[in-house]
C-alpha atoms as a PDB file:
ATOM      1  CA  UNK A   1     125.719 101.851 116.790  1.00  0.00           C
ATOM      2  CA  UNK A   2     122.826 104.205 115.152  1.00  0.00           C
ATOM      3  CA  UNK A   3     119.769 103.875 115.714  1.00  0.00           C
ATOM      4  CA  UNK A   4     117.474 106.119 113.027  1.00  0.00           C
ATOM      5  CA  UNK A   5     114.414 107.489 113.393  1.00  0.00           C
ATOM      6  CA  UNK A   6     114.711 110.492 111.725  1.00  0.00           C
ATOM      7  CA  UNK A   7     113.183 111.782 108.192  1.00  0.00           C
ATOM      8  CA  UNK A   8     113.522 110.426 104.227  1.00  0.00           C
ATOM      9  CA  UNK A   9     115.767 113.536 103.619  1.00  0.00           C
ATOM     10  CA  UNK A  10     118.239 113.039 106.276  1.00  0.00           C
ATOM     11  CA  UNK A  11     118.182 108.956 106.707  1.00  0.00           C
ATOM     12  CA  UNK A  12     120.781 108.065 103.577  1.00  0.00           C
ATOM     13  CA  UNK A  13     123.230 110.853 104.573  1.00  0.00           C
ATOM     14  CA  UNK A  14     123.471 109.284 108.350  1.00  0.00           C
ATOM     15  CA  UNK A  15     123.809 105.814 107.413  1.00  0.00           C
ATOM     16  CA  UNK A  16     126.284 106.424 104.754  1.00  0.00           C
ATOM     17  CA  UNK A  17     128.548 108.636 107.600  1.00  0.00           C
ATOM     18  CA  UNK A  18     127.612 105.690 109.887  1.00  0.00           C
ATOM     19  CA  UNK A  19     128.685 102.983 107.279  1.00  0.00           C
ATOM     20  CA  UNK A  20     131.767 105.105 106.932  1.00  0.00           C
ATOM     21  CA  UNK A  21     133.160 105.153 110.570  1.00  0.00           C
ATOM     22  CA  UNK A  22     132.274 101.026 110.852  1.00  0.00           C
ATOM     23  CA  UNK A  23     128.897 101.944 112.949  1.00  0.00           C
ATOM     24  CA  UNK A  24     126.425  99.465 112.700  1.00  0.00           C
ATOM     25  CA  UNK A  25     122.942 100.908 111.832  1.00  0.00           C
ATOM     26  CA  UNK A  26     119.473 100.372 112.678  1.00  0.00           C
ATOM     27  CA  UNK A  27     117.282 102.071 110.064  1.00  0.00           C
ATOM     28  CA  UNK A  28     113.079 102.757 111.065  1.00  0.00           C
ATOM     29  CA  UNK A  29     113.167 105.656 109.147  1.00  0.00           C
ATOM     30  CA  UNK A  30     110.837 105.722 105.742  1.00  0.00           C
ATOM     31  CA  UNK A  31     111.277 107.112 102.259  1.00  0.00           C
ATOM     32  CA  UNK A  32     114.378 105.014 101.034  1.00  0.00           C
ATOM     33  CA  UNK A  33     113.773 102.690  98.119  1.00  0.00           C
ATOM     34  CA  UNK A  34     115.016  99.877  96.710  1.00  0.00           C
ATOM     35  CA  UNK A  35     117.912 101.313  95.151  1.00  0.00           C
ATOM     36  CA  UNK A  36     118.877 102.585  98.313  1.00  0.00           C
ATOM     37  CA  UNK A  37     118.888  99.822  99.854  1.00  0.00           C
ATOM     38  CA  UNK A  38     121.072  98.139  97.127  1.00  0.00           C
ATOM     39  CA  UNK A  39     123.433 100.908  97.945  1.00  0.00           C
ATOM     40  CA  UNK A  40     123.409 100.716 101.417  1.00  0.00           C
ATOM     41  CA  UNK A  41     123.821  96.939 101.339  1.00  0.00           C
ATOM     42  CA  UNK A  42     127.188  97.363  98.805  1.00  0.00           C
ATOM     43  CA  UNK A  43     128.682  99.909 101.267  1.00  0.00           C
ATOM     44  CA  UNK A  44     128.045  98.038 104.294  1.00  0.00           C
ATOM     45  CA  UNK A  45     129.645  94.439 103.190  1.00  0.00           C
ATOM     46  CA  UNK A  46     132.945  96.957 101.708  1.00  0.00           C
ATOM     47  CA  UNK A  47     133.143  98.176 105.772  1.00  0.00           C
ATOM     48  CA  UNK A  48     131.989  94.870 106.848  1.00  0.00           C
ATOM     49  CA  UNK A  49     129.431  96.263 109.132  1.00  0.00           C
ATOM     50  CA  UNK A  50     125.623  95.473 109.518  1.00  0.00           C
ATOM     51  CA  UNK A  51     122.478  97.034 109.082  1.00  0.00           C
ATOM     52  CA  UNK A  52     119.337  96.401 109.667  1.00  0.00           C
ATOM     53  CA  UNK A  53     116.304  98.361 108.282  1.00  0.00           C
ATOM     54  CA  UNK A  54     112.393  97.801 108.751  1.00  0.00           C
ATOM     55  CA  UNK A  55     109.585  99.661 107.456  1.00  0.00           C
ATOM     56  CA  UNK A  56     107.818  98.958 110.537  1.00  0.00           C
ATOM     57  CA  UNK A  57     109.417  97.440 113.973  1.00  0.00           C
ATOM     58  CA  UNK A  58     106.257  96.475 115.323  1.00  0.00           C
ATOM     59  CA  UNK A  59     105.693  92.602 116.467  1.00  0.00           C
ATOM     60  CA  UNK A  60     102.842  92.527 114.933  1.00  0.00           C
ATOM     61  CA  UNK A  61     103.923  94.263 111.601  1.00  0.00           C
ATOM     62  CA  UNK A  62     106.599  91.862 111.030  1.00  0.00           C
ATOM     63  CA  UNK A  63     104.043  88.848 111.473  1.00  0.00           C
ATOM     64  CA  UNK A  64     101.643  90.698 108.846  1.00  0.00           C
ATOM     65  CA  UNK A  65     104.796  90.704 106.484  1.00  0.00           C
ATOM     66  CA  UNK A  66     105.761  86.949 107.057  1.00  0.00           C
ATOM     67  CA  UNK A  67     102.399  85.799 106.553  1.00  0.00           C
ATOM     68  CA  UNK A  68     102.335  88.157 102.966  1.00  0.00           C
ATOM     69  CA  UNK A  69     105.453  86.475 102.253  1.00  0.00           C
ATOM     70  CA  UNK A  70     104.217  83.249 102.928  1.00  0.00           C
ATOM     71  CA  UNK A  71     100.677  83.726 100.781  1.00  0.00           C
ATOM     72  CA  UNK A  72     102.610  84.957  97.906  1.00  0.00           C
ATOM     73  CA  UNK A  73     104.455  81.660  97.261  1.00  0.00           C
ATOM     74  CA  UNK A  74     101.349  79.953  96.845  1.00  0.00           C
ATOM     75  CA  UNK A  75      98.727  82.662  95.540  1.00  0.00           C
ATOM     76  CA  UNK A  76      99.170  84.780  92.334  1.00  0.00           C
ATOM     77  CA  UNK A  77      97.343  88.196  92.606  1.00  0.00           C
ATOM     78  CA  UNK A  78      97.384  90.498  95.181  1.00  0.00           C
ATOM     79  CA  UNK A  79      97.834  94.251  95.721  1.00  0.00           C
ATOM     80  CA  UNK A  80      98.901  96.574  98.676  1.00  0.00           C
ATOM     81  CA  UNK A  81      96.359  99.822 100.434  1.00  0.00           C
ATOM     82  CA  UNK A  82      98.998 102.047 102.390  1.00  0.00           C
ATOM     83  CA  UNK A  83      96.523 104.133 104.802  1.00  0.00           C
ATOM     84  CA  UNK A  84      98.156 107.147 106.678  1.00  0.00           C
ATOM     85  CA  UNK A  85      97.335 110.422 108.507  1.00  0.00           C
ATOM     86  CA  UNK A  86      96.857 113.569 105.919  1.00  0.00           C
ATOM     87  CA  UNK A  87      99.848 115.131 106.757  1.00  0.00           C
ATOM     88  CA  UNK A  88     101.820 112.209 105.577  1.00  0.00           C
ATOM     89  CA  UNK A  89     104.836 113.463 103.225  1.00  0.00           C
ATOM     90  CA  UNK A  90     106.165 110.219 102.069  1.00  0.00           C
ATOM     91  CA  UNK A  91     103.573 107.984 100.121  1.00  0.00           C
ATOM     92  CA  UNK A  92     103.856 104.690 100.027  1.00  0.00           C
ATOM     93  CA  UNK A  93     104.855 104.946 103.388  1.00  0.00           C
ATOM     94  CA  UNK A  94     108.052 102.702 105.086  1.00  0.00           C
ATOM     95  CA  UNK A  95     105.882 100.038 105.945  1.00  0.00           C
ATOM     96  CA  UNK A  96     104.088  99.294 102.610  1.00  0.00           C
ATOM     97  CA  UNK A  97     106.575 100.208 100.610  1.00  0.00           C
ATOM     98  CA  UNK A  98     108.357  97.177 101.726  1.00  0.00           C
ATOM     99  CA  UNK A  99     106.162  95.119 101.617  1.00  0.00           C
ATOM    100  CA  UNK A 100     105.972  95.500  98.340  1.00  0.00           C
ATOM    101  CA  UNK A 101     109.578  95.092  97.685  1.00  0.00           C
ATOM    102  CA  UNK A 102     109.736  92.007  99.339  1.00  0.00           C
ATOM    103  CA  UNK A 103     106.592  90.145  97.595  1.00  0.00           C
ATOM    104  CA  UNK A 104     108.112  91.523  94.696  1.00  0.00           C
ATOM    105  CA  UNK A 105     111.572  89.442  95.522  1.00  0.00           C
ATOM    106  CA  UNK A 106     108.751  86.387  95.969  1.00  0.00           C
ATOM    107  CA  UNK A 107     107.355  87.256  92.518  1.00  0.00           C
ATOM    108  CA  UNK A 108     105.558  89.387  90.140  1.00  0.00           C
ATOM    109  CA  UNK A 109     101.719  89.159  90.947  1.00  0.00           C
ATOM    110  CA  UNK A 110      99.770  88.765  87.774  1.00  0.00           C
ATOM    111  CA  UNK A 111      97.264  91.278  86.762  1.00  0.00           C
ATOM    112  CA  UNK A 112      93.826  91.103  85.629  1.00  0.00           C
ATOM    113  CA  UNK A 113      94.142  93.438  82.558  1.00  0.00           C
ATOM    114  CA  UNK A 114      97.161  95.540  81.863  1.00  0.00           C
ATOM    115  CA  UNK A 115      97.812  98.813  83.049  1.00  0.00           C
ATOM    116  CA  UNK A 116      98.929 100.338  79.795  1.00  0.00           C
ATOM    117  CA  UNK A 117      95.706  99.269  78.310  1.00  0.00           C
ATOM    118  CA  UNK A 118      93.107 100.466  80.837  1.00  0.00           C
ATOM    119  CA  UNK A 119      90.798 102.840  79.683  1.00  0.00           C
ATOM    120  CA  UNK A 120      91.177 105.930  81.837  1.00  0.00           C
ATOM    121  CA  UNK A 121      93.930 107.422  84.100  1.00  0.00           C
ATOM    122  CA  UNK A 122      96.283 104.872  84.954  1.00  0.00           C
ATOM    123  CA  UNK A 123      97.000 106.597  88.406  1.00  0.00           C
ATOM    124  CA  UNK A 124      93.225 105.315  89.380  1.00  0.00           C
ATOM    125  CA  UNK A 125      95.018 101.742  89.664  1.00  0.00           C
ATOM    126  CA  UNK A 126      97.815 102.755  91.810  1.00  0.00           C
ATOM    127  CA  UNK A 127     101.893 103.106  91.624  1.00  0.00           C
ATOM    128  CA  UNK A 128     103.518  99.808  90.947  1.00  0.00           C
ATOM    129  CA  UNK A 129     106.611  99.137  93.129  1.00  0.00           C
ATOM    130  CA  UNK A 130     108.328  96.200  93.138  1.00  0.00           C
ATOM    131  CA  UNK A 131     105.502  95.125  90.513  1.00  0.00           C
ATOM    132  CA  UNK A 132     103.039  95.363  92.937  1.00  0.00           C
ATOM    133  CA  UNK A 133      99.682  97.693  92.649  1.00  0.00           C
ATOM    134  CA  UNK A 134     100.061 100.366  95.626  1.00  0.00           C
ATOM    135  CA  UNK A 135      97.130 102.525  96.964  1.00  0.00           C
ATOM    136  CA  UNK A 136      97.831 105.303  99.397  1.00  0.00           C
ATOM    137  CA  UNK A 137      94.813 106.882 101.475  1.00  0.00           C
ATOM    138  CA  UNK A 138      96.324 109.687 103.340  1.00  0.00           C
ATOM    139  CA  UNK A 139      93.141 110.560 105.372  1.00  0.00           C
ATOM    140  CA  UNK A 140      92.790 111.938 108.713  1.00  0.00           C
ATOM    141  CA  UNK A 141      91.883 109.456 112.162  1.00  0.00           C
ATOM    142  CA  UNK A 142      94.922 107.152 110.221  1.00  0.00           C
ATOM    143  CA  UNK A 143      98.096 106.226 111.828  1.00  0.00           C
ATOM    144  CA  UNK A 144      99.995 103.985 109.701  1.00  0.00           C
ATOM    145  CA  UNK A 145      97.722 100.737 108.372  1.00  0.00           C
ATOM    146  CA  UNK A 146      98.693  98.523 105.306  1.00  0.00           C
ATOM    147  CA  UNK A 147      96.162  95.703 104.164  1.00  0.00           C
ATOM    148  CA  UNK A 148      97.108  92.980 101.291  1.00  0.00           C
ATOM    149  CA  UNK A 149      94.415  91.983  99.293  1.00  0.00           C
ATOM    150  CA  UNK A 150      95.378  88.377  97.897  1.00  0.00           C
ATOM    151  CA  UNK A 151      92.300  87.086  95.317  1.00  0.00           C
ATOM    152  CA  UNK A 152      91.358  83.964  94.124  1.00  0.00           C
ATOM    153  CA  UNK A 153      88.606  83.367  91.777  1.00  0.00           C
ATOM    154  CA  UNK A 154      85.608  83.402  94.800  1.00  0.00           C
ATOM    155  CA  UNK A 155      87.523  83.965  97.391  1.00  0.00           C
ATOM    156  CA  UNK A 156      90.040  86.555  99.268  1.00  0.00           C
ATOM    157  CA  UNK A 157      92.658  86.538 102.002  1.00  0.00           C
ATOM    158  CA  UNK A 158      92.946  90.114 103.196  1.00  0.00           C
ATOM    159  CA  UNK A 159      96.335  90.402 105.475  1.00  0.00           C
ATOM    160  CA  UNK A 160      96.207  94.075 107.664  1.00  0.00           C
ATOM    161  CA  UNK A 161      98.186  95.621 110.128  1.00  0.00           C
ATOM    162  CA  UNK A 162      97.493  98.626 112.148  1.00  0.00           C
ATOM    163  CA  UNK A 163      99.382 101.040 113.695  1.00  0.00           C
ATOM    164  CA  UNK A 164      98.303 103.057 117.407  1.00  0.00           C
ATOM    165  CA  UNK A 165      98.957 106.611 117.709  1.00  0.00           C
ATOM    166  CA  UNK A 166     102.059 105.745 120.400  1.00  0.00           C
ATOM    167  CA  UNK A 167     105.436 104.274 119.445  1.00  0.00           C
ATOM    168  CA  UNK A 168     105.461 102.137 122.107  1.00  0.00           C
ATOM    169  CA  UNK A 169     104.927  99.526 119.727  1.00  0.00           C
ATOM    170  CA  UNK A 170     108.644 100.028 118.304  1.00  0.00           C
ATOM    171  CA  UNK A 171     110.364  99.361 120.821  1.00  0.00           C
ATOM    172  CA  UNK A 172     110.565  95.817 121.381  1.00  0.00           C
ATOM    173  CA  UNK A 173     111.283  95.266 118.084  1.00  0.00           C
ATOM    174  CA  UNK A 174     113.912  98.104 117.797  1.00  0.00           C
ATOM    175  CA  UNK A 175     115.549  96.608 120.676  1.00  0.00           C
ATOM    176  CA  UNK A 176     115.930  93.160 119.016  1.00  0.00           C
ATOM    177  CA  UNK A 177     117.341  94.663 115.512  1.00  0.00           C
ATOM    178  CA  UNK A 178     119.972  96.679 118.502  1.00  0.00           C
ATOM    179  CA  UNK A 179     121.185  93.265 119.523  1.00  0.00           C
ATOM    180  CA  UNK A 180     121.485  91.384 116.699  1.00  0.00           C
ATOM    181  CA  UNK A 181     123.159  94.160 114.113  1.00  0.00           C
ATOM    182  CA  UNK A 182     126.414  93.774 115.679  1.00  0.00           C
ATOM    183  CA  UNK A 183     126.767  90.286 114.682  1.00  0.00           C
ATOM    184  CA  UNK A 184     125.529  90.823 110.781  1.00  0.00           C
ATOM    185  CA  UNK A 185     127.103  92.442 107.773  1.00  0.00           C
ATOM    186  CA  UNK A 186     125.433  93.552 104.836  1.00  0.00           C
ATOM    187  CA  UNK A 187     121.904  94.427 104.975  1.00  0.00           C
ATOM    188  CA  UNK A 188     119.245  92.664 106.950  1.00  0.00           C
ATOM    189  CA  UNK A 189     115.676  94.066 105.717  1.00  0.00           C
ATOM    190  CA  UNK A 190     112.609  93.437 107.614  1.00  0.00           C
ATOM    191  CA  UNK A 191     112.257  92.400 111.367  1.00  0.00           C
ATOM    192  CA  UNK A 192     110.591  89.372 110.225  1.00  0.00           C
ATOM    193  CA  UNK A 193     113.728  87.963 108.638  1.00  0.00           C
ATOM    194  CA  UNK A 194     115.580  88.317 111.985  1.00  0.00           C
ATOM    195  CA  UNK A 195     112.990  86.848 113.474  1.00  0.00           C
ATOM    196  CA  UNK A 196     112.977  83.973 111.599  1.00  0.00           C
ATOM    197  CA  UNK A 197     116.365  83.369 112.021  1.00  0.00           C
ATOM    198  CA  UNK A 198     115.608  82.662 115.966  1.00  0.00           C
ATOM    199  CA  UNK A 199     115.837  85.880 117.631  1.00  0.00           C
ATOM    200  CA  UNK A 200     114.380  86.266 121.050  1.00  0.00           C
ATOM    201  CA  UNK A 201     112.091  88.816 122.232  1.00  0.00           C
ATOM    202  CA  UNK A 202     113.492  89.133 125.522  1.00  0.00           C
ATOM    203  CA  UNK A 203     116.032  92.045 126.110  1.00  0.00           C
END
């Protein structure tokens, strides 16, 4: 198995070589999009191998993405703030970006006035992945934080997770994609999903 933590230029070579020689792979590394992920999911059902990828192993991330998930069945606006350190390279970062994705594969929030027709620089309302408005601070005192804003005419649900300074909260969750990846094939994404499917936290 292969575990990766390592950086958005190095992550797609190592899971491909992993993917390869019928490793399965635990991905916590950011920077790979969508596509990737496509990619990686085509490769690993021709080996027959599993992988599982998070933006974010945390506990607590993962119940911040399942409750996102869950408020964008029912609501129809929303947009995603990515906060990070300064020195940040990758922007959204892991954790937002999938977010994104995902309420994207819920649906396509509706927007207030369209983009295209705004009357300044677009860039002031954010990059749109997965058809969601993103907004990345990269400010110092930040870890990683990323807050959905879900709005209804008066009134707001704001959903926010954020990250300490140690990765201590990684592990747990890192441990539990460990277990289960042996038993999947194809491409698991998000340690919510695995967690809704009855996975323990207990090692």
């Amino acid at each position: 198995m292969l575990i990766d933590y390592t950086s958005a230029t190095a992550v797609k070579t190592n899971v491909f070589a992993a993917i390869e020689a019928g490793v399965a792979v635990v991905i916590g590394t950011s920077g790979l999009t969508a596509a990737d992920f496509a990619e990686i999911d085509l490769a690993a059902r021709g080996r027959s191998v599993g992988v599982v990828a998070a933006g974010n192993f945390s506990l607590t991330a993962a119940m911040c993405q399942a409750g996102a998930l869950l408020a964008a069945r029912h609501l129809q606006r929303w947009e995603v703030i990515d906060y990070a350190s300064a020195a940040k390279p990758d922007v959204p970062s892991g954790t937002a970006r999938e977010l994104a994705e995902r309420l994207g594969e819920v649906r396509r929030p509706e927007l207030g006035y369209p983009i295209e027709d705004l009357h300044g620089p677009q860039e002031a309302r954010g990059a749109t992945v997965g058809g969601t408005q993103v907004h990345s601070v990269r400010v110092p005192s930040f870890v990683v934080s990323t807050e959905v804003v879900f709005g209804l005419p008066d009134e707001r649900l704001t959903i926010r997770h954020d990250a300490g300074a140690t990765p201590e909260p990684y592990v747990a969750g890192t441990l539990i994609a460990a277990r289960e990846v042996p038993g999947l094939v194809g491409l698991t994404r998000g340690l919510d999903t695995l967690l809704l499917a009855g996975s323990t936290l207990l090692p």
